[in-house]
Protein backbone atom coordinates (compact mmCIF):
# COMPACT_ATOMS: atom_id res chain seq x y z
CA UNK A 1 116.16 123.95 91.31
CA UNK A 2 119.90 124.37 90.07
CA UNK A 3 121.57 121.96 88.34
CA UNK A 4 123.91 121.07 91.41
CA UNK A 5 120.80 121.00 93.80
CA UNK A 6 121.27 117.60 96.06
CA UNK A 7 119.18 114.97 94.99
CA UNK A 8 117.70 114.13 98.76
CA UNK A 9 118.22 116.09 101.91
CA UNK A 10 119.55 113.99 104.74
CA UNK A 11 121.05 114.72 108.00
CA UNK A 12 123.63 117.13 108.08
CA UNK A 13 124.80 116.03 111.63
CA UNK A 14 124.51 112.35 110.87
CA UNK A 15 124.91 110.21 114.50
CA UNK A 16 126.98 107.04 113.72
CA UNK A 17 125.36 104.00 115.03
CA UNK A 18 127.04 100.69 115.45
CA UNK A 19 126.69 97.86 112.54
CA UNK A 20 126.84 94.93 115.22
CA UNK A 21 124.02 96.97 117.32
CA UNK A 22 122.13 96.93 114.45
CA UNK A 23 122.55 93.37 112.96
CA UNK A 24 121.96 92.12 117.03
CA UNK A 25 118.53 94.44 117.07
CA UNK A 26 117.46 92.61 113.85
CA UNK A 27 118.44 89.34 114.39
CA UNK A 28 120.34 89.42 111.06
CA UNK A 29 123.19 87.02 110.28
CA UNK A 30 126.48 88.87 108.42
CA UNK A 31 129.07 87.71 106.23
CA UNK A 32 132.68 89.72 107.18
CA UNK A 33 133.51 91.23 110.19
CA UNK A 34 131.43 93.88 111.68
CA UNK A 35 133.04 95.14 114.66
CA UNK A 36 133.82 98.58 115.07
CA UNK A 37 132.20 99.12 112.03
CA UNK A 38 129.74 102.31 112.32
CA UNK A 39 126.94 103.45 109.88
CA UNK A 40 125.10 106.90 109.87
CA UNK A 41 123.33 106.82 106.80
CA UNK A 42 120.89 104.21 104.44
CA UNK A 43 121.17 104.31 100.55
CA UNK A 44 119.09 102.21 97.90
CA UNK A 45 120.78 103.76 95.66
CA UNK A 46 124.44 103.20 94.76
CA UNK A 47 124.48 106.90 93.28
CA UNK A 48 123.41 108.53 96.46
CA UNK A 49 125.58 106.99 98.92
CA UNK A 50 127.44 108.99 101.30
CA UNK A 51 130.71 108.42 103.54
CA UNK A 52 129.29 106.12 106.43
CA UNK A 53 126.48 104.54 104.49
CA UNK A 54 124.86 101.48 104.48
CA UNK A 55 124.15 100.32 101.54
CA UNK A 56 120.98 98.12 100.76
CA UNK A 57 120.55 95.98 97.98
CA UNK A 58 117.49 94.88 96.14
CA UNK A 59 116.54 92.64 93.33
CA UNK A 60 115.38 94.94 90.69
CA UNK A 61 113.36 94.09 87.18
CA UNK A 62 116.47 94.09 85.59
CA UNK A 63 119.80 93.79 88.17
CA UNK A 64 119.98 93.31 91.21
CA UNK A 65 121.01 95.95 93.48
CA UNK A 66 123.94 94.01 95.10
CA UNK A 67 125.78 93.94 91.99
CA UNK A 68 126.73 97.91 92.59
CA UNK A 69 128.20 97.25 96.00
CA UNK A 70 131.80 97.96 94.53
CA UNK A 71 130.59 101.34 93.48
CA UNK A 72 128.62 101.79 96.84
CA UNK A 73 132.20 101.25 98.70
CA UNK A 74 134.05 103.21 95.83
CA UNK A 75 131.15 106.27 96.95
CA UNK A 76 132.19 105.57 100.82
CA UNK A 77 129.73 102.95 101.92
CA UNK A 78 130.98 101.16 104.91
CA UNK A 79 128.68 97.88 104.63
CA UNK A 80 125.88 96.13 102.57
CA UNK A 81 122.43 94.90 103.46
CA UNK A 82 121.37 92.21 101.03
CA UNK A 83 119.00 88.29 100.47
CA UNK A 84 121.42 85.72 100.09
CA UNK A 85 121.67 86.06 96.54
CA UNK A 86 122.97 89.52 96.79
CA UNK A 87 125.46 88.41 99.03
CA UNK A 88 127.47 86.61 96.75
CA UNK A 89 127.12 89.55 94.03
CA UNK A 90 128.26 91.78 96.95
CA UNK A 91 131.31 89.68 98.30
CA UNK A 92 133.66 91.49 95.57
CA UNK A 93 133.24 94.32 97.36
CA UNK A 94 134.75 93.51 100.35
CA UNK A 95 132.40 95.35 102.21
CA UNK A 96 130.90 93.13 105.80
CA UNK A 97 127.24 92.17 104.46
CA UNK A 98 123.95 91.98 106.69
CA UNK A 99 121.04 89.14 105.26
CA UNK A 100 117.62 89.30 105.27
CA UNK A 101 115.13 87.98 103.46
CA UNK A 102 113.70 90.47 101.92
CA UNK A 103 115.93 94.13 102.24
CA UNK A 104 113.31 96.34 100.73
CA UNK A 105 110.48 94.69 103.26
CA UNK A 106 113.24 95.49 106.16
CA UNK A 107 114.10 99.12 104.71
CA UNK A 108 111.69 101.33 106.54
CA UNK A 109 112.47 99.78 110.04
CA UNK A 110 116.78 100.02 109.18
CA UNK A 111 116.76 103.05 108.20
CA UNK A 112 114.48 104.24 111.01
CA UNK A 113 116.97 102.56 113.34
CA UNK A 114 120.01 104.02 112.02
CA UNK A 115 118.16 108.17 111.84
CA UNK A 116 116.35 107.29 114.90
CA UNK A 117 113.18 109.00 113.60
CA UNK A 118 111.38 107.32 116.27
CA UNK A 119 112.74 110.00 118.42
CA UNK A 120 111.16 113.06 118.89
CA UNK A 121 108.91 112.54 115.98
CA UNK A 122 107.06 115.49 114.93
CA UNK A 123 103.58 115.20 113.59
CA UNK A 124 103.29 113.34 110.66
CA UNK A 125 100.23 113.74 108.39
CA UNK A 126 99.51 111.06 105.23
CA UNK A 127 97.36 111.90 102.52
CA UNK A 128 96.28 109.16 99.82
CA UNK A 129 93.95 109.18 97.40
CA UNK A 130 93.67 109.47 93.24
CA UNK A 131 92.96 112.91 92.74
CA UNK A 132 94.77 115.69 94.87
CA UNK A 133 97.25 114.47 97.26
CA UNK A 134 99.39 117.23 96.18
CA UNK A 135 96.60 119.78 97.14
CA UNK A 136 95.55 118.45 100.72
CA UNK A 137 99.42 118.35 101.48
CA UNK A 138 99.90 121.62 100.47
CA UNK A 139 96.89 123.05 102.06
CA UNK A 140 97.70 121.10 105.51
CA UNK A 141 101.04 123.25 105.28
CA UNK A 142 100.02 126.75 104.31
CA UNK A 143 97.62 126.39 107.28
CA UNK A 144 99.96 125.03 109.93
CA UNK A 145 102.59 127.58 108.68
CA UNK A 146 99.70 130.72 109.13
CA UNK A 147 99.52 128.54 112.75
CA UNK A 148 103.12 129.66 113.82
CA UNK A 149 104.26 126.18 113.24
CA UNK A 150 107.82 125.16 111.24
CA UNK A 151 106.67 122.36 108.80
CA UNK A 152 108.31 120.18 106.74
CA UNK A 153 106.32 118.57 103.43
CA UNK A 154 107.11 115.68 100.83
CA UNK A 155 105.14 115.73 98.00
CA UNK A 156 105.08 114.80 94.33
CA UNK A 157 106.52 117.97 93.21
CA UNK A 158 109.19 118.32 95.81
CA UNK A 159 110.95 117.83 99.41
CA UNK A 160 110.66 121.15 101.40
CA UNK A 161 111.95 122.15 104.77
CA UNK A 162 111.30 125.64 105.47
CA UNK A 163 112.52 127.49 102.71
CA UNK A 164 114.90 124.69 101.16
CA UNK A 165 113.66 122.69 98.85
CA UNK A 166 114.95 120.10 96.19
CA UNK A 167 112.48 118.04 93.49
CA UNK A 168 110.82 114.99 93.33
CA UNK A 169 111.83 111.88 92.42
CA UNK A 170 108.47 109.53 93.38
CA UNK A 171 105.82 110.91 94.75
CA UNK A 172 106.63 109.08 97.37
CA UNK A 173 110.42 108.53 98.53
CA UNK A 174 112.11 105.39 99.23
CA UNK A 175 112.28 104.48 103.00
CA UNK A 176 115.63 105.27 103.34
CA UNK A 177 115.32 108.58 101.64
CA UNK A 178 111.83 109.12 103.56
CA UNK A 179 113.84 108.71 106.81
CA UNK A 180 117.31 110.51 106.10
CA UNK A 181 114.45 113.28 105.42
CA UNK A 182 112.90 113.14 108.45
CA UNK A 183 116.04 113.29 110.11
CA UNK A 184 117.10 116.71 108.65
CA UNK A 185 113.81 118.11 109.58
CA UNK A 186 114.63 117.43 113.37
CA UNK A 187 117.83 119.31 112.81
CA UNK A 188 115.53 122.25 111.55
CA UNK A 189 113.20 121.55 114.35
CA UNK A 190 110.26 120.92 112.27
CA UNK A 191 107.24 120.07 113.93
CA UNK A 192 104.54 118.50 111.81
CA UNK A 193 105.45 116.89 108.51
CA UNK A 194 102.67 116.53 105.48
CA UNK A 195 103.57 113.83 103.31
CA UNK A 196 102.42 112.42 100.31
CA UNK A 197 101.41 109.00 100.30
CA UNK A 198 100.73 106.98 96.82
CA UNK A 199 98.96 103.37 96.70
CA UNK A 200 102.83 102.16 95.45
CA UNK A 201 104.78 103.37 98.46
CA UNK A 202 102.16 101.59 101.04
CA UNK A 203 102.63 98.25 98.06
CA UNK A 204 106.49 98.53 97.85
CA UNK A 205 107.51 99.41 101.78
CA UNK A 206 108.06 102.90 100.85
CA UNK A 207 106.26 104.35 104.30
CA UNK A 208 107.85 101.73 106.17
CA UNK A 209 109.01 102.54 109.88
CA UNK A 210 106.68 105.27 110.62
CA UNK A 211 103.49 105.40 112.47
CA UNK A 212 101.29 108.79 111.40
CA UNK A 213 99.40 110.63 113.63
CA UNK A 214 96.44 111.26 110.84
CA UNK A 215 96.00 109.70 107.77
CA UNK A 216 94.07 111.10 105.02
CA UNK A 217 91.88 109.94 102.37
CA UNK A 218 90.52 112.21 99.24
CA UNK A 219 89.16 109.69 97.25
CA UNK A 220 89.68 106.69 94.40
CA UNK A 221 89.45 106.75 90.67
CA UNK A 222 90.52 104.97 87.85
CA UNK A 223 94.56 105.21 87.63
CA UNK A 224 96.97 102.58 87.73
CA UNK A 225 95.98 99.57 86.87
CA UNK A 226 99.32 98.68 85.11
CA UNK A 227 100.07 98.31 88.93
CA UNK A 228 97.16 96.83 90.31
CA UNK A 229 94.83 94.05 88.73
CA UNK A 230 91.85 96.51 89.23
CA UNK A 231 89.93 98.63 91.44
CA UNK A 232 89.86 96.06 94.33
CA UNK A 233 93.44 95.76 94.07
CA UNK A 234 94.27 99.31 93.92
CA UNK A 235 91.70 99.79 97.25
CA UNK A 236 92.98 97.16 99.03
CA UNK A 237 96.53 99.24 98.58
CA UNK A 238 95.40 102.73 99.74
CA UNK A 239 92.93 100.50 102.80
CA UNK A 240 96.86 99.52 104.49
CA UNK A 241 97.23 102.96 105.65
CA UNK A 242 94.18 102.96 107.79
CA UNK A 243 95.94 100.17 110.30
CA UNK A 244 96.96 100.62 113.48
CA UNK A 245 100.62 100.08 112.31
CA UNK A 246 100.32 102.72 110.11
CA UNK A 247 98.37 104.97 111.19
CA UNK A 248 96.85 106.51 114.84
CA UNK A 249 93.74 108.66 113.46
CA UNK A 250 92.22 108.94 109.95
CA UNK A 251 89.78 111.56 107.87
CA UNK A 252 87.94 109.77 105.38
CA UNK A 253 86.13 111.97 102.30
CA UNK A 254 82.77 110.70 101.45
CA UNK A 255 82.81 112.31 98.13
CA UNK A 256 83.70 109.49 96.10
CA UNK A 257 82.23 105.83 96.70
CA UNK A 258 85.25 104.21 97.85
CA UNK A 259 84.98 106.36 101.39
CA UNK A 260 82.41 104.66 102.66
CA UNK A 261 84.39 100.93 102.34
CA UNK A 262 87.08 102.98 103.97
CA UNK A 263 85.30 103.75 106.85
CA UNK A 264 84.11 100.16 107.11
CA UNK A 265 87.00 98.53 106.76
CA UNK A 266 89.31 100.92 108.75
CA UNK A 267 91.27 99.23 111.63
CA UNK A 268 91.56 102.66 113.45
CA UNK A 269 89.37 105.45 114.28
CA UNK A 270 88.01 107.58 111.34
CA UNK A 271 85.86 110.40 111.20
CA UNK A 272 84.39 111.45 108.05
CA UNK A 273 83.99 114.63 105.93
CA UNK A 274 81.59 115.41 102.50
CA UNK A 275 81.28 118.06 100.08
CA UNK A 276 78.27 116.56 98.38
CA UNK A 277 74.60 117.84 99.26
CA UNK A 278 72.95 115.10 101.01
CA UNK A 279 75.78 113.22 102.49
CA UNK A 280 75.41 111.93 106.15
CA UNK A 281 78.98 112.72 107.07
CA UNK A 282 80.61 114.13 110.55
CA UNK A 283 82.15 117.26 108.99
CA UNK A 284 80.43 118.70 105.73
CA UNK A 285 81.30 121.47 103.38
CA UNK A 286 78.96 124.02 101.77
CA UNK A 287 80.25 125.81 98.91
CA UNK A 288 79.13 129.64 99.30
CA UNK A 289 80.95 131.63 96.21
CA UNK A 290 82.95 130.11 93.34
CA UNK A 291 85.42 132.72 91.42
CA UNK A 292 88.23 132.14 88.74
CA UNK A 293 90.64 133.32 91.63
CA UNK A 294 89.13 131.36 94.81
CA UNK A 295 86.79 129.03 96.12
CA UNK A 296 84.53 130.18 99.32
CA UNK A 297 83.36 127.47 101.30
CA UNK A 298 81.52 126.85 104.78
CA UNK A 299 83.37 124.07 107.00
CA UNK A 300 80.44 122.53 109.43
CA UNK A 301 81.29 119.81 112.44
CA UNK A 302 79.93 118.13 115.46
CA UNK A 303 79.15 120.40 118.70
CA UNK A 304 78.49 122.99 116.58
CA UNK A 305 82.36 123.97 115.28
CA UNK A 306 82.13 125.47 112.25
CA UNK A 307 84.06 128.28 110.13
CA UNK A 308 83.60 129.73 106.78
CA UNK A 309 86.80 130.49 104.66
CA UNK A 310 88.42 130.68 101.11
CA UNK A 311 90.86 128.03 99.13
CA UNK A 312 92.96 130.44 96.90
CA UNK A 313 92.14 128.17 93.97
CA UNK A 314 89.04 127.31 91.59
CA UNK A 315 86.64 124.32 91.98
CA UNK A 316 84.31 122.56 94.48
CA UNK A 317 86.93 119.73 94.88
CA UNK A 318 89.65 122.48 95.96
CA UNK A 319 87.33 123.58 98.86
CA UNK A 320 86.91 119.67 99.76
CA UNK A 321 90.24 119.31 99.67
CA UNK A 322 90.80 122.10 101.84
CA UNK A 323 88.12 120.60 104.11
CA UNK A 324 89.73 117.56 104.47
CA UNK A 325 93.28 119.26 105.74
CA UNK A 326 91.18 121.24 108.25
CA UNK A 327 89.98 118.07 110.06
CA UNK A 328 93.44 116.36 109.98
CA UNK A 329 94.88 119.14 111.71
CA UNK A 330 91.72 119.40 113.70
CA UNK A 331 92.00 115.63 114.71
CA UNK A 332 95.37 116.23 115.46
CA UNK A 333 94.77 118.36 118.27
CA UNK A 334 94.50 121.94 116.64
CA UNK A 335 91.83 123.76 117.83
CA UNK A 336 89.07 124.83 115.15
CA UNK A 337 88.74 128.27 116.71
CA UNK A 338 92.68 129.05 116.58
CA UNK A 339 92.67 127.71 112.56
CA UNK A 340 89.62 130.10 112.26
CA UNK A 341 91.15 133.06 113.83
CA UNK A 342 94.07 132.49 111.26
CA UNK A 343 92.36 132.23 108.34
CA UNK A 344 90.11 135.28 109.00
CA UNK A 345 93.13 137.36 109.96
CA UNK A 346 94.99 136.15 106.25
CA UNK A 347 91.72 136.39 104.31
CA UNK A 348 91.82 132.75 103.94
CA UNK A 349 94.30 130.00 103.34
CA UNK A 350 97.30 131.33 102.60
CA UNK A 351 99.16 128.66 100.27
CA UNK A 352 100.35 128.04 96.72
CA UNK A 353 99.82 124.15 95.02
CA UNK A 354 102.21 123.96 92.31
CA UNK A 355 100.68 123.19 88.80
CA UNK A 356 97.57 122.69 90.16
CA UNK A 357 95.47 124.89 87.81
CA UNK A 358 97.53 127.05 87.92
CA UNK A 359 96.90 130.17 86.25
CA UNK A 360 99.37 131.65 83.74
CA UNK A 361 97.81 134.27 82.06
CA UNK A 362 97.40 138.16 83.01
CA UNK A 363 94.76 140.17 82.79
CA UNK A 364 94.22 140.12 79.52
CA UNK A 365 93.17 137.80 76.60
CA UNK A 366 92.73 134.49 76.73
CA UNK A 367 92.72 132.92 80.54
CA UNK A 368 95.30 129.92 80.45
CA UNK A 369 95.49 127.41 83.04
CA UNK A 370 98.11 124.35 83.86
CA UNK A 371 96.84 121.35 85.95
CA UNK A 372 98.77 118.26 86.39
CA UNK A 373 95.77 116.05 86.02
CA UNK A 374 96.59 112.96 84.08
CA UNK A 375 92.99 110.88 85.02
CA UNK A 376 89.70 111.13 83.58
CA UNK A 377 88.23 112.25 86.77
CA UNK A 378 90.69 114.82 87.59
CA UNK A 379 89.89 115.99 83.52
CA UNK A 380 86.03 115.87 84.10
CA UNK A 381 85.97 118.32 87.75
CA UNK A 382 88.47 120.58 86.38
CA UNK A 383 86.84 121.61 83.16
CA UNK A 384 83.34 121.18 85.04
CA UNK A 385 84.96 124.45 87.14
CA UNK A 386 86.34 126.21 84.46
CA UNK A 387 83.48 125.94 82.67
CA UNK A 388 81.57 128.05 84.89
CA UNK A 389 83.66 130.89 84.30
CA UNK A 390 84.70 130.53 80.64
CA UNK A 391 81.94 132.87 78.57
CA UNK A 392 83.65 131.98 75.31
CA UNK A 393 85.41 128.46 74.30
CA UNK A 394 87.52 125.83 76.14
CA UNK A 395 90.79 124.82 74.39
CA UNK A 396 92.25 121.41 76.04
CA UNK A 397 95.89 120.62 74.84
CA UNK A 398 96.54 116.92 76.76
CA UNK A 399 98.51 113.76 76.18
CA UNK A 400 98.49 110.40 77.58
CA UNK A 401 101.72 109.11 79.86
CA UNK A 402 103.62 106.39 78.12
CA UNK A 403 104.35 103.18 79.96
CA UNK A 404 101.21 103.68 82.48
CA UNK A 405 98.02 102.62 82.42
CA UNK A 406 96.72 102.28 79.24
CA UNK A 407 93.13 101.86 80.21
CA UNK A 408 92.17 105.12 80.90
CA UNK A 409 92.99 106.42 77.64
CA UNK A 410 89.75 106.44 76.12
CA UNK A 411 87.81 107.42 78.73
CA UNK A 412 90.97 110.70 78.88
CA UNK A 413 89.40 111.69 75.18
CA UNK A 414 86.05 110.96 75.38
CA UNK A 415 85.70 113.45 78.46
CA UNK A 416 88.11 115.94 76.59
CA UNK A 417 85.47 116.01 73.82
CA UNK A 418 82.60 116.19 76.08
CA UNK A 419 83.77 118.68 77.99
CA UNK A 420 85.84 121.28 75.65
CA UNK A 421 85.34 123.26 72.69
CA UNK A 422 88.57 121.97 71.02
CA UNK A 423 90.30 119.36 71.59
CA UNK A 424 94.21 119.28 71.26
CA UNK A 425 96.04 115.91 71.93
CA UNK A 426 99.82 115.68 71.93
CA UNK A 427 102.79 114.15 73.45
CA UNK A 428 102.83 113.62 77.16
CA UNK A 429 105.91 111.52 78.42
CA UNK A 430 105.56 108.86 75.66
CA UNK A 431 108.91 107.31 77.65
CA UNK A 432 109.64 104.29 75.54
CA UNK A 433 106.07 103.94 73.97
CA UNK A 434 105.33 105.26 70.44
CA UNK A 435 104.02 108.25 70.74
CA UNK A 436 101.61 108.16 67.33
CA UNK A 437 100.16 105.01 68.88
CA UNK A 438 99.27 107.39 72.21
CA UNK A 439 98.15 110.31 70.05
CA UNK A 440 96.05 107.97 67.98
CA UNK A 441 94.03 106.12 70.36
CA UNK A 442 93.24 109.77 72.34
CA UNK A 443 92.07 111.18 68.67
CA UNK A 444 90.20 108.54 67.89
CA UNK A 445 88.39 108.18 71.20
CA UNK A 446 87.77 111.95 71.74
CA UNK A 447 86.27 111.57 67.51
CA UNK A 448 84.23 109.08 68.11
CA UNK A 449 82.26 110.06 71.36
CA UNK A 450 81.55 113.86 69.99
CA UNK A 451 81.95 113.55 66.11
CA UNK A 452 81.99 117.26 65.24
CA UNK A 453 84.00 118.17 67.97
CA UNK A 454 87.09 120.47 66.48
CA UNK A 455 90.27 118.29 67.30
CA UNK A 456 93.93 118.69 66.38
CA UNK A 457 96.75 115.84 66.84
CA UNK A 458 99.93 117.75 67.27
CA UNK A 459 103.03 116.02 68.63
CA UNK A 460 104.83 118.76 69.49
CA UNK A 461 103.94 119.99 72.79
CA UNK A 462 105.40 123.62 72.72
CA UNK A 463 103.40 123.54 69.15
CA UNK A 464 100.35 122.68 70.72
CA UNK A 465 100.23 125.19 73.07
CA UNK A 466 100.84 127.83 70.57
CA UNK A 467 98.15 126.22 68.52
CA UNK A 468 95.80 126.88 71.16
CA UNK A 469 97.10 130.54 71.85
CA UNK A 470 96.54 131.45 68.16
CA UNK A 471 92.83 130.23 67.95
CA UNK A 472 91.73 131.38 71.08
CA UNK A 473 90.76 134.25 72.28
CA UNK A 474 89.65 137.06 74.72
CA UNK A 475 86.98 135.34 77.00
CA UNK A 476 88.22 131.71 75.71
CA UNK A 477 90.14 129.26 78.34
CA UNK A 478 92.93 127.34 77.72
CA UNK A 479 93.85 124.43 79.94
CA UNK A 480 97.13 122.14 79.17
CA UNK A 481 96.87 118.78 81.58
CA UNK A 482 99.38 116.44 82.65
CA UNK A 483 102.31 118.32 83.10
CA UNK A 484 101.31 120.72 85.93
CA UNK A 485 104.78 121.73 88.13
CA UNK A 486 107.03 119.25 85.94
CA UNK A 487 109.76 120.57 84.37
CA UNK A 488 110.83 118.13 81.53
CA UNK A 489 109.31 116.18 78.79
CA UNK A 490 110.49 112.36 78.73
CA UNK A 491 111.13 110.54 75.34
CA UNK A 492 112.64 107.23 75.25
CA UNK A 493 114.28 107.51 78.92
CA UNK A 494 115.36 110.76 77.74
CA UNK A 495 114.32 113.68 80.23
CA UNK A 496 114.37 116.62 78.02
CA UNK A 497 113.88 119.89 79.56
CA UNK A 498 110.79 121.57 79.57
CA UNK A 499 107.87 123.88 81.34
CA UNK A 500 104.86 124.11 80.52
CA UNK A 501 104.07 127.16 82.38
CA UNK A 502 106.82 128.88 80.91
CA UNK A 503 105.96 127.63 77.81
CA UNK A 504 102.28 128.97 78.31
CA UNK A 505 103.42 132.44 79.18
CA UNK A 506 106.02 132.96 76.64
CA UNK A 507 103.14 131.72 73.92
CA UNK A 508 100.68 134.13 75.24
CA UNK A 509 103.60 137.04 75.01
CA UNK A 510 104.92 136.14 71.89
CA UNK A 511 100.61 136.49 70.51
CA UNK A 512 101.19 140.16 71.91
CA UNK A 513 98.54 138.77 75.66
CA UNK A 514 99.81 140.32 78.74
């Protein structure tokens, strides 16, 4: 991405609707005059506005939103919509101001309004879960693109729309960004959109306004319980998708114990898909060849539809995840034999996951991967898979996020040290934490469940890597978690730049590795 790339995509034929049309659709009372005042954009952020905007304020941690409404009309917005509190921080700005009780809770169905994304929706896929929501969305899209079909995607690496593409912010946008989105994919005359969908944006409106034609769900492990009180909490977050007013369909994976309260307590129609030998699900998956470069897998399904295909990507869980896009689209309306004629004819799926492990290495030396894993599950099945084709030693080089949930931490080290050779912990987005406090806990949780496990505490993360490059070697795996795709390293709110897969390759040139 260039350093003038837009930070969200929006319409770029906007179609001005009327502010009193839209303050008469929701009821909403208004401070100022709003007659022949037009909006054709949403903006929660005073940063992003454009020319025409509305501007929507909400109480944040720290200010409230509202308070920015004289740089919102400095950027060109024509109007604010704020709670009654706002209102008076907004009045300043001399901009006409819409209440509501709660603007975030009213975001999704505004800015929906004001794109009208209701109209001629494409198909909209949702995928939620722990563990890879990145993969499934990229997997529904290589597929539907092998299909013939133009496809837009949102994911937590970045906003695509054929071939244009800016990062992520979230992993899931803000409603008004979600929408403005969806709007410029009708202009490219998308057709089915694959997007994302965290526990957070179902908890903080960010899905708001849309209604999905299939919903997804991979699975649930422990993550995020600086959000959520605990595991109920963090269910009970990813269950609101599978409502009738979110959602039309939904494909539930059995392969982690939360799918099974999914299916029970879904309020619309599931059907259900395992990878794991014994399971009494709808769809099942049988893995027929694992190799460092793909995974083979059999897809199996009522009335006898079946097909048999690869996942350009190591692991079990890759060819579940695959799976699991297969009946989406399948539920959708694709027919299985017209996904199976397209694999066959492309050797398999045809599609690239960003930082997923991804392999950096050539042909030579030591085989390096980069994964953006960051939970102790995701650590456990990928070096379970790499260990099956690593004849010599595993190196892991990991950190822990800063800010985030803290409780996973030592359950992060103790699998490192169960499950690799040597054990490298260093700095992973400390943000405003301490970053020897991070490092320490790791070290001593990864020492104490395998005491003679090798492990090195280095801060540095570019060190680290080069650590691992100098004692590993041909037949060894390396495998650096966390930051996957991500392209900076963030200290104390500071987002410094850096890749770990370039970082990875220029380590393994620089040891004289292809």
């Amino acid at each position: 991405m260039s350093a003038q790339a837009p930070q969200a995509l929006r319409p770029e034929h906007p179609i001005a609707r009327s502010l009193s049309g839209l303050a008469s659709d929701f009821a909403l009372d208004h401070v100022g005059s709003i007659d022949d005042v037009e909006v054709s954009g949403v903006s929660l952020s005073s940063t992003d506005i454009a020319p025409g905007d509305l501007y929507v304020g909400v109480k944040g941690r720290f200010a409230h939103g509202a308070s920015f409404a004289d740089a919102a009309r400095d950027s060109g917005a024509v109007a604010v919509l704020t709670d009654p509190e706002g209102a008076e921080l907004a009045a300043s700005s001399g901009l006409p101001v819409l209440l509501t009780a709660d603007p975030r809770a009213a975001l999704g169905d505004v800015s929906a309004w004001i794109y009208r994304t209701g109209d001629h929706a494409p198909t909209m896929f949702a995928v939620t879960g722990t563990n890879g929501k990145t993969s499934v969305v990229y997997l529904l899209d290589g597929i539907l693109r092998q299909l013939g079909v133009v496809t837009g995607l949102t994911s937590t690496a970045e906003r695509r729309i054929g071939a244009v593409s800016i990062a992520s912010r979230l992993t899931t946008p803000e409603a008004s960004e979600l929408h403005g989105l969806l709007a410029r994919m009708r202009e490219a005359e998308v057709r089915a959109v694959s997007i994302e969908v965290s526990a957070q944006a179902l908890s903080r409106h960010r899905v708001d306004g849309l209604v999905f034609d299939v919903a997804g769900f991979i699975n649930l492990s422990h993550d995020h319980l600086d959000d959520y009180a605990d595991m109920e909490e963090y269910f009970r977050a990813k269950l609101a998708l599978f409502d009738p007013d979110r959602a039309r369909r939904g494909v539930v994976s059995l392969d982690s114990e939360w799918g099974e309260r999914i299916v029970a307590e879904s309020r619309i129609p599931v059907v259900t898909v395992s990878a794991t030998p014994g399971t009494a699900a709808d769809w099942t998956v049988r893995v027929l060849a694992e190799e460092a470069e793909y995974t083979e897998f059999e897809l199996s399904g009522p009335d006898g539809r079946s097909l048999v295909t690869r996942v350009p990507v190591l692991g079990w869980f890759m060819a579940a995840n695959a799976a699991l896009a297969i009946v989406m689209l399948v539920e959708s309306g694709f027919d299985i034999g017209a996904i199976a004629h397209v694999l066959d004819r492309d050797g398999g799926i045809d599609a690239f996951i960003p930082g997923r492990a991804e392999r950096v290495s050539g042909s030579s030396g030591p085989t390096f991967y980069v994964d953006y894993g960051h939970t102790p599950d995701a650590f456990l099945q990928t070096l379970l898979a790499i260990r099956k084709f690593t004849p010599g030693r595993i190196f892991m080089v990991f950190g822990a996020d800063g800010d985030r949930d803290t409780t996973k931490r030592v359950d992060m080290g103790e699998i490192a040290a169960h499950n690799a050779d040597v054990v490298i912990v260093t700095d992973y987005h400390p943000r405003f934490e301490d970053p020897a406090e991070i490092r320490a806990v790791l070290v001593a949780a990864a020492r104490a469940a395998v005491p003679d496990r090798e492990v090195h505490e280095i801060a540095d993360p570019s060190q680290a890597v080069r650590t691992a490059v100098s004692l590993a070697r041909e037949g060894d795996t390396i495998l650096v978690a966390g930051p996957g795709h991500e392209d900076y390293h963030e200290v104390a709110g500071v987002k410094i730049p850096y890749s770990a897969r370039n970082d990875a390759r220029e380590a393994l040139r620089e040891a004289g590795w292809e």
